[in-house]
Protein backbone atom coordinates (compact mmCIF):
# COMPACT_ATOMS: atom_id res chain seq x y z
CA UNK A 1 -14.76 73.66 -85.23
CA UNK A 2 -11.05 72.97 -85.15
CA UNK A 3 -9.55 70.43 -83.20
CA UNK A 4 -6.99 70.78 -80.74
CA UNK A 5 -3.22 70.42 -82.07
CA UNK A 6 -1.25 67.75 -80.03
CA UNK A 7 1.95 68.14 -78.94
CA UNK A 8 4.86 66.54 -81.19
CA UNK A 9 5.79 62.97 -80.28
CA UNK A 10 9.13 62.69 -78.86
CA UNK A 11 11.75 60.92 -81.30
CA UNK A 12 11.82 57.37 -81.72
CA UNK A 13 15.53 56.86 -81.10
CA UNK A 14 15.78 59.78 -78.21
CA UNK A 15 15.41 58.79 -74.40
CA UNK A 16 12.50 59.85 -72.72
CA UNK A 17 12.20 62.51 -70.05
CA UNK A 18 13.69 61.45 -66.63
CA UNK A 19 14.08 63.33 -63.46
CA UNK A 20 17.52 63.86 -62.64
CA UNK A 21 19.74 61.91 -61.01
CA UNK A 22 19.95 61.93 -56.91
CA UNK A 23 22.87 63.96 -55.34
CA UNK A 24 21.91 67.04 -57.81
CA UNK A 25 19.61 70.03 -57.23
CA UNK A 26 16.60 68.61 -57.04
CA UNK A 27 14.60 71.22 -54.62
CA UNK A 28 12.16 72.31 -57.11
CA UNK A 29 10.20 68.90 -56.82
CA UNK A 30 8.61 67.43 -54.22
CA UNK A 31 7.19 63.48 -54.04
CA UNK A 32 4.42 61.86 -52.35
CA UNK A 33 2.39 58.87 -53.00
CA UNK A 34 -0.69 58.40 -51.25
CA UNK A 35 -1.54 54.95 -51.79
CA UNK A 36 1.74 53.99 -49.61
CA UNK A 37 0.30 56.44 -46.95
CA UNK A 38 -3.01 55.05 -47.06
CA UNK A 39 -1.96 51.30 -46.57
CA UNK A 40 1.48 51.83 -44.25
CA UNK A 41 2.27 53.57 -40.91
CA UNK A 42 4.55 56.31 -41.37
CA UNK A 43 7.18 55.17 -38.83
CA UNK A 44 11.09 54.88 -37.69
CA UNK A 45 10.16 51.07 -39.42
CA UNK A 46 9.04 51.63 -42.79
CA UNK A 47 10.19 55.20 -43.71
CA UNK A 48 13.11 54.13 -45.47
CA UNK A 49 11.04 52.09 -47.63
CA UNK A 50 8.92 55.15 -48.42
CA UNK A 51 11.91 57.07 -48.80
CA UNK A 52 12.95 54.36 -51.43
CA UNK A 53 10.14 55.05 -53.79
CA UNK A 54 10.98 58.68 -54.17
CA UNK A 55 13.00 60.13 -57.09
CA UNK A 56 15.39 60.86 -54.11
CA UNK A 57 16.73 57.73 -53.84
CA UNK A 58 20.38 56.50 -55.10
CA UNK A 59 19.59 52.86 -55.78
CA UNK A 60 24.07 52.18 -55.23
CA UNK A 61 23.67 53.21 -51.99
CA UNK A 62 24.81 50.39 -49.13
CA UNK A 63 21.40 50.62 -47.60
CA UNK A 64 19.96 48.78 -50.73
CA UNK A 65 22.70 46.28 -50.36
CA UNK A 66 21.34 45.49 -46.95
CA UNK A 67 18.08 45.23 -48.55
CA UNK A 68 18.89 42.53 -51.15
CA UNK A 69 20.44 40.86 -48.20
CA UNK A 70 17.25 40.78 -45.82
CA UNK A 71 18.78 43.30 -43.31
CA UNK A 72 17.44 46.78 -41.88
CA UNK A 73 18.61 49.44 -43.85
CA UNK A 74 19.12 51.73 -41.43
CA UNK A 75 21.07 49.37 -39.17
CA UNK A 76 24.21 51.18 -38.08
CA UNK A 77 26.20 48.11 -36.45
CA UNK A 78 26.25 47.39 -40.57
CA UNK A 79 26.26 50.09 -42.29
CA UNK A 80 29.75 50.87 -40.44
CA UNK A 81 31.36 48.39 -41.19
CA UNK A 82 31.13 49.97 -45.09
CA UNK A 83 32.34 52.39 -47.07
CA UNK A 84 30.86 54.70 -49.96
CA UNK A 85 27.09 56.30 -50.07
CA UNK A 86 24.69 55.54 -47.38
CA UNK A 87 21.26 56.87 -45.74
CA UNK A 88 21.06 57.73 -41.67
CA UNK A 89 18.11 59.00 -40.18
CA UNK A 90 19.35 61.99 -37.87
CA UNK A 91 15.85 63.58 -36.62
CA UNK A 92 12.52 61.96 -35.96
CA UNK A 93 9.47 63.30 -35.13
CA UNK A 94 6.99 60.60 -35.54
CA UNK A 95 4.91 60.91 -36.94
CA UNK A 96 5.13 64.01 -38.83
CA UNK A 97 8.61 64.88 -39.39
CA UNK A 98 11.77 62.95 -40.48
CA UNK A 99 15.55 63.93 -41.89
CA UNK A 100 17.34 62.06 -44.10
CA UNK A 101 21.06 62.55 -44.34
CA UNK A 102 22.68 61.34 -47.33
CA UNK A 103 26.64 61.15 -46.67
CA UNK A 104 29.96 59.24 -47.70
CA UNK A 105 31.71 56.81 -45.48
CA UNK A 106 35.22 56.25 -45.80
CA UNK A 107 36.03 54.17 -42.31
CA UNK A 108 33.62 53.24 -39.13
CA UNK A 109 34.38 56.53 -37.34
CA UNK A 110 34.18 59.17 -40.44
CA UNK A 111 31.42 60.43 -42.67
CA UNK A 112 30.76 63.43 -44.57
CA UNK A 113 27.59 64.52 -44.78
CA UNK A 114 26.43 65.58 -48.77
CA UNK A 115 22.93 66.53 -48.76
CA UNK A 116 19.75 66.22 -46.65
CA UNK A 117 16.10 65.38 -47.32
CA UNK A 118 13.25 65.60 -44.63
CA UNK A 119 9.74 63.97 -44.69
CA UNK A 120 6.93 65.96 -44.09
CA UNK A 121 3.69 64.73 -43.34
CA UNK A 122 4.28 62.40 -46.03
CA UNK A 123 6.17 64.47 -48.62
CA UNK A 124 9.33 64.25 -49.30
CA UNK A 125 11.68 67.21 -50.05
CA UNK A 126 15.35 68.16 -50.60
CA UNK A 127 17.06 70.53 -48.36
CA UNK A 128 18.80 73.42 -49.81
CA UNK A 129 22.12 73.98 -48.95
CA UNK A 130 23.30 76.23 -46.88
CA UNK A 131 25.49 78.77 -49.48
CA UNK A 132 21.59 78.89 -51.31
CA UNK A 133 19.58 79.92 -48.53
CA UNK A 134 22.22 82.83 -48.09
CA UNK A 135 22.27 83.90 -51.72
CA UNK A 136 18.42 83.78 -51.79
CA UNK A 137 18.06 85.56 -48.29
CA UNK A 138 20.69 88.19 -49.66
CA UNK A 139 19.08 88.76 -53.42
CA UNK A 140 15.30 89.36 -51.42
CA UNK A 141 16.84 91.30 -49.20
CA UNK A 142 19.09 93.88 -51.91
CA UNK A 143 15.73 94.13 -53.74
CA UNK A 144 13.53 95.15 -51.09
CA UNK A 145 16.63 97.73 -49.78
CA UNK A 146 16.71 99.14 -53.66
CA UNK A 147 12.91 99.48 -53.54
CA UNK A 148 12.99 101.33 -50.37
CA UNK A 149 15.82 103.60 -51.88
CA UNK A 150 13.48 103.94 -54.45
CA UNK A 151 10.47 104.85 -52.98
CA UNK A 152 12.75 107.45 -50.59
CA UNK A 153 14.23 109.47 -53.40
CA UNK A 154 10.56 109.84 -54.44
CA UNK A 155 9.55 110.89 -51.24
CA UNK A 156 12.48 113.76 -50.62
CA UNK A 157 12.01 114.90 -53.82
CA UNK A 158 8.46 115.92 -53.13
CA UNK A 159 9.61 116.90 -49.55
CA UNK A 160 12.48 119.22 -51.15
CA UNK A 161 9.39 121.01 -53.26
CA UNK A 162 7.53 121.61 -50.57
CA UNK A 163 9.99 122.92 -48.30
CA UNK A 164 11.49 125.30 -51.01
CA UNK A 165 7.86 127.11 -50.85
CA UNK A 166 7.65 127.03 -47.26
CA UNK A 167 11.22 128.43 -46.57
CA UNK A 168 10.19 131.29 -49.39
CA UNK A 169 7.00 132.08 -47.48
CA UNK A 170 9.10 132.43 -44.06
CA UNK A 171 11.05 134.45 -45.58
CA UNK A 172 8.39 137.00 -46.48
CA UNK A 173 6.81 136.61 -43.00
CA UNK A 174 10.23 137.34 -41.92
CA UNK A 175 10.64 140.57 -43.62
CA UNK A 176 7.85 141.75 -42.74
CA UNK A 177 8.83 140.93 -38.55
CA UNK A 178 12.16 142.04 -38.88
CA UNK A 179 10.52 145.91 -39.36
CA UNK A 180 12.33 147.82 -36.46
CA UNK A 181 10.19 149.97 -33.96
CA UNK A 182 12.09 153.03 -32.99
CA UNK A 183 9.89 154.07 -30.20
CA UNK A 184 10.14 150.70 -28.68
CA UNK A 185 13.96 150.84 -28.74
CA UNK A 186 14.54 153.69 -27.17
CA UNK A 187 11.92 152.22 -24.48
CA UNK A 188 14.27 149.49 -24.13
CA UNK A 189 17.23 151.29 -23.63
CA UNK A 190 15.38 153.79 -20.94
CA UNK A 191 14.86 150.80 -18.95
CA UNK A 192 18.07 149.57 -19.17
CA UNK A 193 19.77 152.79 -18.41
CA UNK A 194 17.62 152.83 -15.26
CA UNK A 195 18.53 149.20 -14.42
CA UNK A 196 22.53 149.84 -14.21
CA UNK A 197 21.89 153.53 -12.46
CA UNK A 198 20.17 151.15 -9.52
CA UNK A 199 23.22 148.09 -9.65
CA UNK A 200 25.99 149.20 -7.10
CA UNK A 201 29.20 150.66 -8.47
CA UNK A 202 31.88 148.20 -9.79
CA UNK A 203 34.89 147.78 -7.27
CA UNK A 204 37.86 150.61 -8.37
CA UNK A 205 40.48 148.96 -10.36
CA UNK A 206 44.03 148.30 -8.67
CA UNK A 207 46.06 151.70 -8.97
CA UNK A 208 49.08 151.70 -11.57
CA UNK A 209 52.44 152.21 -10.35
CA UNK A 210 53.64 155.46 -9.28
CA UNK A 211 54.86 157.43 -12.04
CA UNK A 212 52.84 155.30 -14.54
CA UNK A 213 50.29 157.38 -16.79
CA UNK A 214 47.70 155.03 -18.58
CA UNK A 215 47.00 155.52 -21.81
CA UNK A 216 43.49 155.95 -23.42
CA UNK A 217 42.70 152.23 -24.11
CA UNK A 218 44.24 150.87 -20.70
CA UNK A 219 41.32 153.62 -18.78
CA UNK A 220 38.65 151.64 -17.54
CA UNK A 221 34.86 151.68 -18.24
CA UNK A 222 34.31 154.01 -15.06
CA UNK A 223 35.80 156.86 -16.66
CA UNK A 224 34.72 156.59 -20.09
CA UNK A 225 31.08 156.62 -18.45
CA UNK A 226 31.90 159.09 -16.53
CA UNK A 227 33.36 161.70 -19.31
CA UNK A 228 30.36 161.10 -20.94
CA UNK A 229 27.08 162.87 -19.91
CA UNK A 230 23.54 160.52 -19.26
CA UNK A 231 20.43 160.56 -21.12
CA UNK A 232 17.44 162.50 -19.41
CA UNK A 233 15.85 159.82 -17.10
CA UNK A 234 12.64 160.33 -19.01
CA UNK A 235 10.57 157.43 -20.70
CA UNK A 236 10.04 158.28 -24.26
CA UNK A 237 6.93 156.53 -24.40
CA UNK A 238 5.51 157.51 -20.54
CA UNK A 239 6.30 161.34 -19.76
CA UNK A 240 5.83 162.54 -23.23
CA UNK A 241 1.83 161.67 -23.08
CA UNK A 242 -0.46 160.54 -25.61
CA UNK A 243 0.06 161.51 -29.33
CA UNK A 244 -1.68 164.59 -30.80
CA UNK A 245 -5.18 163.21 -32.66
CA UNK A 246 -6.27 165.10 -35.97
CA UNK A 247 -9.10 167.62 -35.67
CA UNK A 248 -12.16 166.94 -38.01
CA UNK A 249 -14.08 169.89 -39.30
C-alpha cells in the first residue's frame, strides 16, 4: 500500500502565504469567525471590533489610532478633525446588515470614498466596484445574446429546409389549380354580358366643336360597342342541355 505524497515544504528563507493587503481586490474571500458571534452582540457598538479581526482591515487607519487612545472608533466629532484613511459606518440594519465605507480624508468637510465592505449576518464581504459589476453584467449578457444567435441560425436553417419542400409541393398543387375550364369561362362572360345589357346607358359624351371630326382613338366606348355585333344571349352551359352519354351494346 503506498502512502500518500505530501506536498513540498515551502522554502526556509521565503515568506509564507498571506492574504493580500486591504484596499486591493479582495472579493473572492469572504471572513467570519464564529466564536466572536457566539460570545458578542452583533451591534452599532462592537461591529467595528468585528470588523477589525477581518483580513479587511488596514491596521494605519485613524480609527485604530482612536483605539490605542481609548476612544470610539467610529466617533465622527474625532475622526474629523483628521486626515488620511478612516472607517464610517453609512447603513445599519441591526442586526443583520451593516456597510462599511473605507475613504480618505483630506479636511473636516471632504472625503472620498475608496471602497466598501458590508456585514452580513456575520460575514464580512468586499463590495465590487461599480466599473466590475458592469463588465460582468455585460460579458453574461454578450454570451447568452451569442448563444441565442446560435441556437437561431440552427433553427432557420432547419426552417429554410422545410419551407423549400413545402413551397415545391405548392407549386405542384398549383399547377395542377391553375388548369383553365373553358366551359366555365364562357359561363362567366354570359353572365356578365347580361349584367351590363341590364345597367342603364352611360350619359352621351359632350359634342366636339362644330367642324371638328374625331379621330378613331378620341370615339368613345359607345360606338366601338356599338359597331360591333353581341354574342347570342344564350348560356353555354343552360340552353345547350345535357351532354350526349355513350351507348353500350
Amino acid at each position: 500500500m503506498s502512502a500518500t505524497p505530501l506536498p513540498p515544504p515551502p522554502p526556509a528563507d521565503g515568506p509564507a502565504a498571506l492574504p493580500p493587503p486591504p484596499g486591493t481586490d479582495m472579493t473572492g474571500i469572504c471572513f467570519r469567525d464564529q466564536l466572536w458571534l457566539n460570545t458578542y452582540p452583533l451591534d452599532r457598538n462592537l461591529v467595528f471590533d468585528y470588523f477589525a479581526l477581518s483580513p479587511f482591515y488596514d491596521i494605519t487607519c485613524n480609527n485604530e489610532s482612536l483605539r490605542s487612545r481609548q476612544i470610539h472608533p467610529l466617533d465622527m466629532s474625532q475622526l474629523t478633525k483628521m486626515t488620511g484613511l478612516e472607517y464610517v459606518l453609512s447603513e445599519v440594519m441591526e442586526p443583520h446588515l451593516f456597510v462599511m465605507r473605507k475613504q480618505k480624508r483630506t479636511n473636516a468637510e471632504k472625503s472620498d470614498a475608496l471602497l466598501a465592505y458590508y456585514i452580513l449576518d456575520g460575514s464580512i464581504y468586499q463590495a465590487p466596484l461599480l466599473g466590475s459589476v458592469f463588465a460582468s453584467r455585460i460579458s453574461r449578457a454578450m454570451h447568452h445574446i451569442s448563444k441565442a444567435f446560435s441556437t437561431a441560425c440552427s433553427k432557420l436553417e432547419k426552417i429554410g429546409n422545410a419551407e423549400t419542400e413545402a413551397d415545391a409541393a405548392a407549386s405542384e398543387s398549383k399547377a395542377q389549380k391553375e388548369t383553365i375550364d373553358l366551359k366555365e369561362l364562357k359561363r362567366v362572360d354570359h353572365i356578365l354580358m347580361s349584367l351590363q345589357r341590364k345597367l342603364p346607358p352611360a350619359p352621351p359624351p359632350p359634342p366636339f366643336p362644330d367642324g371638328y371630326v374625331p379621330s378613331e382613338q378620341e370615339k368613345g366606348p359607345d360606338d366601338l360597342l356599338a359597331s360591333e355585333p353581341l354574342p347570342p344571349a344564350i348560356d353555354p352551359i343552360i340552353d345547350q342541355g345535357p351532354a350526349k352519354r355513350p351507348r353500350f351494346q
